[in-house]
N, C-alpha and C. Protein backbone atom coordinates (compact mmCIF):
# COMPACT_ATOMS: atom_id res chain seq x y z
N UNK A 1 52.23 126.54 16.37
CA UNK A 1 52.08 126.00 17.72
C UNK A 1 53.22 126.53 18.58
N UNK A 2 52.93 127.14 19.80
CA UNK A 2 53.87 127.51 20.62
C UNK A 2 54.69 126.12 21.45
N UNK A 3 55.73 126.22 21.47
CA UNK A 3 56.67 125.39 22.41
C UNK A 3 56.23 125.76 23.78
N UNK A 4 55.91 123.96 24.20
CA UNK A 4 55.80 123.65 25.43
C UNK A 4 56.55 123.80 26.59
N UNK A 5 57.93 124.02 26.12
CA UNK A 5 58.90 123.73 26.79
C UNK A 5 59.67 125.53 26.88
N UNK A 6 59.60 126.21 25.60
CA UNK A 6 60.20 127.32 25.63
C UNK A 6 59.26 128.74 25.45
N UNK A 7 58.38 128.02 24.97
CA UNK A 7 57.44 129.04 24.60
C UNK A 7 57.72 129.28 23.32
N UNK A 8 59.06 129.29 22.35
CA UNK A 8 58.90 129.51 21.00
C UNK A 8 57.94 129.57 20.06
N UNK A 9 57.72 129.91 18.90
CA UNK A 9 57.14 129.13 18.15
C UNK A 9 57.83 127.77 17.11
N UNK A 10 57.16 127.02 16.86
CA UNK A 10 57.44 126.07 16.53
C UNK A 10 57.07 125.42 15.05
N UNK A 11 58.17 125.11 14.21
CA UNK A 11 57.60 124.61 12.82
C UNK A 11 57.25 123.72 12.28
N UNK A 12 56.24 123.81 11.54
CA UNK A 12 55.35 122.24 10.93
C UNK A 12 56.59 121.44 9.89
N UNK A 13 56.12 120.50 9.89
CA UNK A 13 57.49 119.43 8.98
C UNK A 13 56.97 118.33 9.47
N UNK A 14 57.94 117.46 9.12
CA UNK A 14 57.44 115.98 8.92
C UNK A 14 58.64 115.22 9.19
N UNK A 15 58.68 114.14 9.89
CA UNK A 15 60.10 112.96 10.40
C UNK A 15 59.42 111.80 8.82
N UNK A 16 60.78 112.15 8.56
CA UNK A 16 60.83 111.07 6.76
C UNK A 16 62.02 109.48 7.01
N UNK A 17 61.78 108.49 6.46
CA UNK A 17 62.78 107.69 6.55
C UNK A 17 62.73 106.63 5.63
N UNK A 18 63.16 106.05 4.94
CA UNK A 18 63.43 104.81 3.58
C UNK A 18 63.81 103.92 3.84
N UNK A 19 64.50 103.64 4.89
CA UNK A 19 65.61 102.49 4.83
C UNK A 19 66.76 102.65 4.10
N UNK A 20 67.06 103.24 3.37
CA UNK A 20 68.38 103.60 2.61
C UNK A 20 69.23 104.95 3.59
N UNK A 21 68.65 105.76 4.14
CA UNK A 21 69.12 106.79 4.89
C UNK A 21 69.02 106.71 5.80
N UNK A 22 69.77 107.84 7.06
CA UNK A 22 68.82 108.57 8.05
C UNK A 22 67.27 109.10 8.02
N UNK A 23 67.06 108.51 8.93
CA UNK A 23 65.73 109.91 9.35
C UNK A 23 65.71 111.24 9.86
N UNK A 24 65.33 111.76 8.51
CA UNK A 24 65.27 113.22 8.82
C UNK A 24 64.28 114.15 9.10
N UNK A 25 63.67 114.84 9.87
CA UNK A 25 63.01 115.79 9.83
C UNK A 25 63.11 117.00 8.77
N UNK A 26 62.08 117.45 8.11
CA UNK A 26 62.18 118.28 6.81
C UNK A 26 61.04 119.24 7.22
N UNK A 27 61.33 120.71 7.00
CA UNK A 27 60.10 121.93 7.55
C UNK A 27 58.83 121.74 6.42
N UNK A 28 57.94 121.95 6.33
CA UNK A 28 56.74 122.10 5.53
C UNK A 28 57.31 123.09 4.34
N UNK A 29 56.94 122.71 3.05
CA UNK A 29 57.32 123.57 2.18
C UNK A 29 58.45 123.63 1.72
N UNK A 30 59.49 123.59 2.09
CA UNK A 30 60.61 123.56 2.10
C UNK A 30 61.08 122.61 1.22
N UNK A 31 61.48 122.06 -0.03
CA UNK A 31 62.64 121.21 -0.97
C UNK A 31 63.69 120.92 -0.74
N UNK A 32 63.92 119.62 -0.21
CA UNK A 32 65.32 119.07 -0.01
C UNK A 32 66.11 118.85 -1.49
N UNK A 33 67.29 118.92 -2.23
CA UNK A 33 67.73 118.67 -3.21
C UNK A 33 68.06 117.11 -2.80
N UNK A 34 68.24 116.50 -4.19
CA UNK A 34 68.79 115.34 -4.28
C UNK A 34 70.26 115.08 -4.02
N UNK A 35 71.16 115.75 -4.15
CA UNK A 35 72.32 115.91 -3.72
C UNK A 35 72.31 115.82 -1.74
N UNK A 36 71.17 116.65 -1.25
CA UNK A 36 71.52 117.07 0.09
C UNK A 36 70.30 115.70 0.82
N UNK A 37 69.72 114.96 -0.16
CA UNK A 37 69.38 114.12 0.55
C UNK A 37 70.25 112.35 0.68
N UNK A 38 71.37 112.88 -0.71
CA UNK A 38 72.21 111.50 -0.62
C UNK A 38 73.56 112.01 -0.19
N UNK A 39 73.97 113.18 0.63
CA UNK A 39 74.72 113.58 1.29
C UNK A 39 74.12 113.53 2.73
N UNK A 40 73.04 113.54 2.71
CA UNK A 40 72.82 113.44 4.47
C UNK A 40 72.39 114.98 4.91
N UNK A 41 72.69 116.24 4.26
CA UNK A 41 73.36 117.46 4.97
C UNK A 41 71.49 118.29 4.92
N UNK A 42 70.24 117.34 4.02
CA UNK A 42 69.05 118.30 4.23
C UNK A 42 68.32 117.83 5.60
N UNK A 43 67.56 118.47 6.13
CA UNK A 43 67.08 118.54 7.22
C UNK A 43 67.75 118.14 8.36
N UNK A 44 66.97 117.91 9.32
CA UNK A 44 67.74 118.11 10.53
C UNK A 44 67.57 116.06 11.03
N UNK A 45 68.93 115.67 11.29
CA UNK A 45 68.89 114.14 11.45
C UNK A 45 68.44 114.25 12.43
N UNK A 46 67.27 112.75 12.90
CA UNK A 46 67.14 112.56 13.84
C UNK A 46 67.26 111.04 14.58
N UNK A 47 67.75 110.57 13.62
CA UNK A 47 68.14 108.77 13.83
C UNK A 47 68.98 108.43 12.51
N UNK A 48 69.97 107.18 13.01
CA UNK A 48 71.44 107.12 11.99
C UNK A 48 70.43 105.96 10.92
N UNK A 49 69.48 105.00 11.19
CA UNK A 49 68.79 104.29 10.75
C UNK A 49 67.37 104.09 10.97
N UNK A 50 66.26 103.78 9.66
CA UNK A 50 65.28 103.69 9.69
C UNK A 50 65.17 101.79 9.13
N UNK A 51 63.91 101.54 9.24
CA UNK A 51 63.67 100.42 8.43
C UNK A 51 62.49 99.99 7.88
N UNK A 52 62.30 100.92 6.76
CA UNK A 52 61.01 100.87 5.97
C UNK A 52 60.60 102.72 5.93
N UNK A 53 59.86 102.82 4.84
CA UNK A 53 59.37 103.75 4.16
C UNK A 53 58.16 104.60 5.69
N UNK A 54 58.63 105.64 6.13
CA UNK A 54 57.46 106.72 6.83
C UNK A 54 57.46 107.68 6.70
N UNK A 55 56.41 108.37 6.72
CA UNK A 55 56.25 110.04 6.85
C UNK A 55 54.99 110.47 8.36
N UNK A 56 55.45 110.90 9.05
CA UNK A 56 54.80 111.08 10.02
C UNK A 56 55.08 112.70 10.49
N UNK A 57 53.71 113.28 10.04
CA UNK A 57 53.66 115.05 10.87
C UNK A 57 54.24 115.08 12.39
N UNK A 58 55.06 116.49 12.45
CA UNK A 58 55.30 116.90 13.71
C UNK A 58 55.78 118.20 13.26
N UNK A 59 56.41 118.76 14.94
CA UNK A 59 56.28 120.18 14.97
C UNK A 59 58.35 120.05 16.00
N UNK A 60 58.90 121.32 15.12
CA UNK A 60 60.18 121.30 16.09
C UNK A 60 60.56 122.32 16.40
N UNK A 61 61.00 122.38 17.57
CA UNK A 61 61.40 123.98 18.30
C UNK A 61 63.35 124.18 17.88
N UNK A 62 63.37 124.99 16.74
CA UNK A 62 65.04 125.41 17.32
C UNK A 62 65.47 126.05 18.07
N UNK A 63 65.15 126.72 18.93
CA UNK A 63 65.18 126.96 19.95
C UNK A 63 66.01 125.99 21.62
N UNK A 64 65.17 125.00 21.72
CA UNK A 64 65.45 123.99 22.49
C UNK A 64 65.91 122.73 21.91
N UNK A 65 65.66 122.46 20.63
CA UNK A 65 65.94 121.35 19.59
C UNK A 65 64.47 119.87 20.13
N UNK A 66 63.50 120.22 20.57
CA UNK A 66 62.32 119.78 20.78
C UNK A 66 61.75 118.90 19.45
N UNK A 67 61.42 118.06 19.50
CA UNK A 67 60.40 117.22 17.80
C UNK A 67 58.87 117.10 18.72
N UNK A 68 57.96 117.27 18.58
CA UNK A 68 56.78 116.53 19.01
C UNK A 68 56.06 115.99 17.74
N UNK A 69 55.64 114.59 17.71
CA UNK A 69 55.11 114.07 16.68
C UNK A 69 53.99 113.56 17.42
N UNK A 70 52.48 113.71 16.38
CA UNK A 70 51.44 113.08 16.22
C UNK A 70 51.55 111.44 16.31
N UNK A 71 51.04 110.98 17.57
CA UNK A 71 50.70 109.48 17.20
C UNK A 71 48.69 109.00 16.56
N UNK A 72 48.64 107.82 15.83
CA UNK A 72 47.39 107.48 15.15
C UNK A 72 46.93 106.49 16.00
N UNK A 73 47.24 106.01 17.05
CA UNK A 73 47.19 104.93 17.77
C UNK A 73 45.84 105.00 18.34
N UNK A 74 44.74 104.24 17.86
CA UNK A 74 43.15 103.80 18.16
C UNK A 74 43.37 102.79 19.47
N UNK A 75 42.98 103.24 20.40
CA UNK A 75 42.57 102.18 21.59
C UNK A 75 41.18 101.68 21.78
């Protein structure tokens, strides 16, 4: 998906969070080690606290440092 904002292209990944950590954004494919997920240092933080277990698709530009995430929200 091209960036809205820069035109970049932009990579698939996913915003992750437990309640025990940060929320991090992690690229598709990509293996965080266990070390770099109880150090903090895998993916890219995007909040100091979560509260409760999510995984929700999105797309991020490094470029501009952009997240756009998918909402499921039925009206």
């Amino acid at each position: 998906m091209e960036c809205p904002y820069c035109k970049q292209e932009m990579k698939q990944g996913y915003l992750k969070g437990d309640g025990r950590m940060s929320v991090r954004w992690h690229e598709e494919g990509k293996r965080i080690s266990l070390g770099d997920k109880m150090t903090g240092s895998g993916g890219l933080q995007a909040t100091k606290y979560s509260w409760g277990t999510f995984k929700l698709p999105g797309r991020y530009c490094k470029s501009c440092k952009k997240l756009i995430i998918d909402t499921f929200i039925s009206e």
